[in-house]
N, C-alpha and C. Protein backbone atom coordinates (compact mmCIF):
# COMPACT_ATOMS: atom_id res chain seq x y z
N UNK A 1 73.43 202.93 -152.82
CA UNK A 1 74.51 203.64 -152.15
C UNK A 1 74.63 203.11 -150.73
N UNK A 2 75.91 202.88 -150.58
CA UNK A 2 76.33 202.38 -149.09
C UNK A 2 75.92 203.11 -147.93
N UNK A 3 75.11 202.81 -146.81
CA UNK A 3 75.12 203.90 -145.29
C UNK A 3 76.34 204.06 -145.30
N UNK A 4 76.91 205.57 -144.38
CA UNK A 4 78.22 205.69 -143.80
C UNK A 4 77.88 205.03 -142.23
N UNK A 5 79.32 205.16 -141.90
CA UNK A 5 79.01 204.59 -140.38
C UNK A 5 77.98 205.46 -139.68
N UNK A 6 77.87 206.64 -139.76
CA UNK A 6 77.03 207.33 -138.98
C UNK A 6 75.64 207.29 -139.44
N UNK A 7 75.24 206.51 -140.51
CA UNK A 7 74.37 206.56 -140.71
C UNK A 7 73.60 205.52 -139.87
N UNK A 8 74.60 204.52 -140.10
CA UNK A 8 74.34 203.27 -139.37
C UNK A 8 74.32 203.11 -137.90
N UNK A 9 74.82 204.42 -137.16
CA UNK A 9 75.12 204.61 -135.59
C UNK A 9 73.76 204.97 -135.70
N UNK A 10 72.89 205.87 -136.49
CA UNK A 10 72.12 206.85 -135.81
C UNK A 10 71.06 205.74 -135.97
N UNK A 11 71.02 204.95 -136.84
CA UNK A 11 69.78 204.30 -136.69
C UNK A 11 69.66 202.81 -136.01
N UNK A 12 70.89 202.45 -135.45
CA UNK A 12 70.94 201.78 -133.82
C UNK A 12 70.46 202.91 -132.71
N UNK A 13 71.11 203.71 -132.46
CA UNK A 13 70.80 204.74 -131.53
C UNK A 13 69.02 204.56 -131.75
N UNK A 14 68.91 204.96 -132.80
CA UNK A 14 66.98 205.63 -132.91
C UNK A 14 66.62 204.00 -132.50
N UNK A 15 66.97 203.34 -133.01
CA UNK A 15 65.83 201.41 -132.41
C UNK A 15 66.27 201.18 -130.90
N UNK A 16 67.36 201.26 -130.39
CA UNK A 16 67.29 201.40 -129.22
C UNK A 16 66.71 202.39 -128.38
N UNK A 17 66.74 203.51 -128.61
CA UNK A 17 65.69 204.49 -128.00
C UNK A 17 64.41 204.57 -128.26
N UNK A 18 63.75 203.73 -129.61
CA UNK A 18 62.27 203.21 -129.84
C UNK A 18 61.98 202.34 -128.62
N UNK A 19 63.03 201.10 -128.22
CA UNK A 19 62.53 200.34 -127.18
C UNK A 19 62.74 200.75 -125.98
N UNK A 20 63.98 201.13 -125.53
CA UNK A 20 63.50 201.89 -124.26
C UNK A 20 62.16 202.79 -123.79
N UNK A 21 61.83 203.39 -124.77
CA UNK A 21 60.40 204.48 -124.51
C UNK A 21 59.28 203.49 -124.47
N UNK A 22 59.30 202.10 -125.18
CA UNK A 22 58.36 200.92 -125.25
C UNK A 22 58.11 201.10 -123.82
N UNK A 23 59.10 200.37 -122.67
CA UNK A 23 59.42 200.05 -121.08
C UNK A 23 59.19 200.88 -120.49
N UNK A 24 58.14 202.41 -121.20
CA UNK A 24 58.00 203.24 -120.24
C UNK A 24 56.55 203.34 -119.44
N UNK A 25 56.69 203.47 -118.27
CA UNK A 25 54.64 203.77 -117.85
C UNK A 25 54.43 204.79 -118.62
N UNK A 26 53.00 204.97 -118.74
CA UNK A 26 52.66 206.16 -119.14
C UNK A 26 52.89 207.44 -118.45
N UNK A 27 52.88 207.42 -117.10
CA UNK A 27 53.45 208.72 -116.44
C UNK A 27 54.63 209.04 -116.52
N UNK A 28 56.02 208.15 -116.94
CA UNK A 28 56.61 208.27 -116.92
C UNK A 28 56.58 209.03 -118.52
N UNK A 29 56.04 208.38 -119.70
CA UNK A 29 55.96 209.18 -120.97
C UNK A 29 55.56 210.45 -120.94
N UNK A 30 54.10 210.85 -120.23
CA UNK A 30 53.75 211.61 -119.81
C UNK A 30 54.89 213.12 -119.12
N UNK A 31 55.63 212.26 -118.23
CA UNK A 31 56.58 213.75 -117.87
C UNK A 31 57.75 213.75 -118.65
N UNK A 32 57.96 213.24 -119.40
CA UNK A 32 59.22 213.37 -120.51
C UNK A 32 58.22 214.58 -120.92
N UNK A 33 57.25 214.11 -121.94
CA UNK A 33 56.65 214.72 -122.72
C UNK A 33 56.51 216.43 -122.19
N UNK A 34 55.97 216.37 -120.90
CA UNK A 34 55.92 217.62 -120.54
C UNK A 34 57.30 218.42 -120.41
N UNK A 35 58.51 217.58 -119.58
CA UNK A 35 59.07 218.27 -119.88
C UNK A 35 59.40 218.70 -120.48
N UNK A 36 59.79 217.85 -121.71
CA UNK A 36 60.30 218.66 -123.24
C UNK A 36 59.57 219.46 -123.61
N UNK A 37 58.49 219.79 -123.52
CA UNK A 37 57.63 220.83 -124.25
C UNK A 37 57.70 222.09 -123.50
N UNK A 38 57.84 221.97 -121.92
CA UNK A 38 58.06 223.13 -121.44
C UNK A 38 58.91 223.65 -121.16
N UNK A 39 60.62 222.86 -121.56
CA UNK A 39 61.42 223.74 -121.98
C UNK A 39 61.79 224.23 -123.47
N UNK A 40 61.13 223.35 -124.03
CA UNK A 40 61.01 223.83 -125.64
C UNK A 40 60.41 225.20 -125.71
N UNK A 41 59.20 225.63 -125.23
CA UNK A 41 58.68 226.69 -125.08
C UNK A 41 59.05 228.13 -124.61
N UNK A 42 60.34 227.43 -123.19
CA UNK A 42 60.92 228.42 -122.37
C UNK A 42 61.92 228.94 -122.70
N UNK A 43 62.62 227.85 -123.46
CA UNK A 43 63.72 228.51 -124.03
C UNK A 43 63.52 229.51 -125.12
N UNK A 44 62.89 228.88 -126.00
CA UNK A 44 61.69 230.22 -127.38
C UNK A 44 62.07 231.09 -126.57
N UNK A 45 61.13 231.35 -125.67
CA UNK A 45 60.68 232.66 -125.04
C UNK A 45 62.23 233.31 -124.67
N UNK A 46 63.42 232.88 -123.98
CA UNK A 46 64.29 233.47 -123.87
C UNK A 46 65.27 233.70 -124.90
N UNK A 47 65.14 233.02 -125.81
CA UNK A 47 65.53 233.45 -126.97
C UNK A 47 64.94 234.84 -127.63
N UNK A 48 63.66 235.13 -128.23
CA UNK A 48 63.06 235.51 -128.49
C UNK A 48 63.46 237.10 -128.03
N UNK A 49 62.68 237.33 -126.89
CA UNK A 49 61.80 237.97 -126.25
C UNK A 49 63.31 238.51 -124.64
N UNK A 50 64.09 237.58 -124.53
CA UNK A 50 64.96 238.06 -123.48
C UNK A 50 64.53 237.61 -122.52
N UNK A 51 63.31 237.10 -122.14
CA UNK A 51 62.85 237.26 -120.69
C UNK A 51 61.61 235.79 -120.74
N UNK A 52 61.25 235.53 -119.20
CA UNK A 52 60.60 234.05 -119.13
C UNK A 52 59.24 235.26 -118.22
N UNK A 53 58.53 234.09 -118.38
CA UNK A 53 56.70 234.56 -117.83
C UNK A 53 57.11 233.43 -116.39
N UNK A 54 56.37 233.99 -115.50
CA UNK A 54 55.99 233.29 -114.65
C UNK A 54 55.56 231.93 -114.49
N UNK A 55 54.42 232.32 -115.08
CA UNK A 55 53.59 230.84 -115.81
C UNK A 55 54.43 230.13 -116.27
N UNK A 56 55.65 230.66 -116.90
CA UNK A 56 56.99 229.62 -117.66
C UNK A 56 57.17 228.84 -116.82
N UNK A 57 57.68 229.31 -115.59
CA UNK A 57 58.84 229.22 -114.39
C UNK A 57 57.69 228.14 -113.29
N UNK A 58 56.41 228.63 -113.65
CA UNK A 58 55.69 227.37 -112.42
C UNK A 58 55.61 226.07 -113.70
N UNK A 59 55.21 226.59 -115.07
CA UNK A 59 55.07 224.74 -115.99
C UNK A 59 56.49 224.16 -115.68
N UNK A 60 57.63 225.18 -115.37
CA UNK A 60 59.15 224.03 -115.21
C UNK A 60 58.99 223.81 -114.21
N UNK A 61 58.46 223.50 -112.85
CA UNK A 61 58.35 223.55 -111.33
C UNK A 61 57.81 222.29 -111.74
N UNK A 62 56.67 222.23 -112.39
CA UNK A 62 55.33 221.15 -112.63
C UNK A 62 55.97 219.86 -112.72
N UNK A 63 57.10 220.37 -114.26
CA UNK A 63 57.68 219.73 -115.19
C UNK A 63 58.49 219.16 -114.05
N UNK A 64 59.26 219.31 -113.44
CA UNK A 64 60.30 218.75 -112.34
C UNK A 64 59.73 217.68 -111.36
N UNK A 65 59.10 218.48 -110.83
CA UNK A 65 58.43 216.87 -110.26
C UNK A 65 57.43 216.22 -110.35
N UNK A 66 56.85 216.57 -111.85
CA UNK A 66 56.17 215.06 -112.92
C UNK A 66 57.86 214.20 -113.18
N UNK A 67 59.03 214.48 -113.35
CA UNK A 67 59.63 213.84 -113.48
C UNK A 67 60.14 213.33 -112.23
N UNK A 68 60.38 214.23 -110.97
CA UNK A 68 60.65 213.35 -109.67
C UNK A 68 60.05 212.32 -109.27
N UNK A 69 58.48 212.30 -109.27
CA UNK A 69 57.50 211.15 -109.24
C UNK A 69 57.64 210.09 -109.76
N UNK A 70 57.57 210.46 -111.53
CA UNK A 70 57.58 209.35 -112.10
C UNK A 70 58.89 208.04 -112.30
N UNK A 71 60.06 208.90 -112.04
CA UNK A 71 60.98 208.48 -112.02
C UNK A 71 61.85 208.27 -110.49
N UNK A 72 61.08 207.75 -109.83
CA UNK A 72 61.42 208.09 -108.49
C UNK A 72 62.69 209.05 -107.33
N UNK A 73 62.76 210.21 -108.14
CA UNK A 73 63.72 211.30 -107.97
C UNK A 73 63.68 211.74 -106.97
N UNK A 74 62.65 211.87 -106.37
CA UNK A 74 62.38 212.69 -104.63
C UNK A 74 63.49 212.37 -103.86
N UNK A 75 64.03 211.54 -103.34
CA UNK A 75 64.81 211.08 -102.46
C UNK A 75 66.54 211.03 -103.34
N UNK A 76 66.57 211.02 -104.29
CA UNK A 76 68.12 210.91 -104.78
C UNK A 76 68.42 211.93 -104.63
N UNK A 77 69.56 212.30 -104.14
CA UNK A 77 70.51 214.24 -104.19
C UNK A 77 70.62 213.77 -105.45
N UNK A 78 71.05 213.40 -106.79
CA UNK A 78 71.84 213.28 -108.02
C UNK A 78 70.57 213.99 -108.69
């Protein structure tokens, strides 16, 4: 059976985003990783439950600038 086009988009999309993540430092993998997990988590929780923990609100603080660092964000307004 033939891919449709989208089948065929998504799996350019996925090999190009395999190699970009290749070109990454590890700190830089590192705060992806965190971030996604600690808004994966935070959002749960506001879904869930209505409401965020503290502890939520400092791992997204963390999460922010493991990514300012690694990605040299400190200094850009964007």
């Amino acid at each position: 059976m033939p891919k449709s086009t989208y089948q065929i988009e998504r799996e350019q999309r996925m090999a190009k985003q395999a190699k970009a993540m290749k070109s990454l430092t590890e700190d830089q993998i590192k705060a992806i990783d965190t971030t996604f997990n600690t808004l994966k988590r935070s959002l749960t929780l506001i879904h869930e439950i209505n409401d965020l923990y503290m502890s939520d609100i400092r791992a997204m603080e963390d999460a922010y600038w493991k990514i300012c660092q690694a990605f040299n964000k400190e200094n850009n307004n964007a």
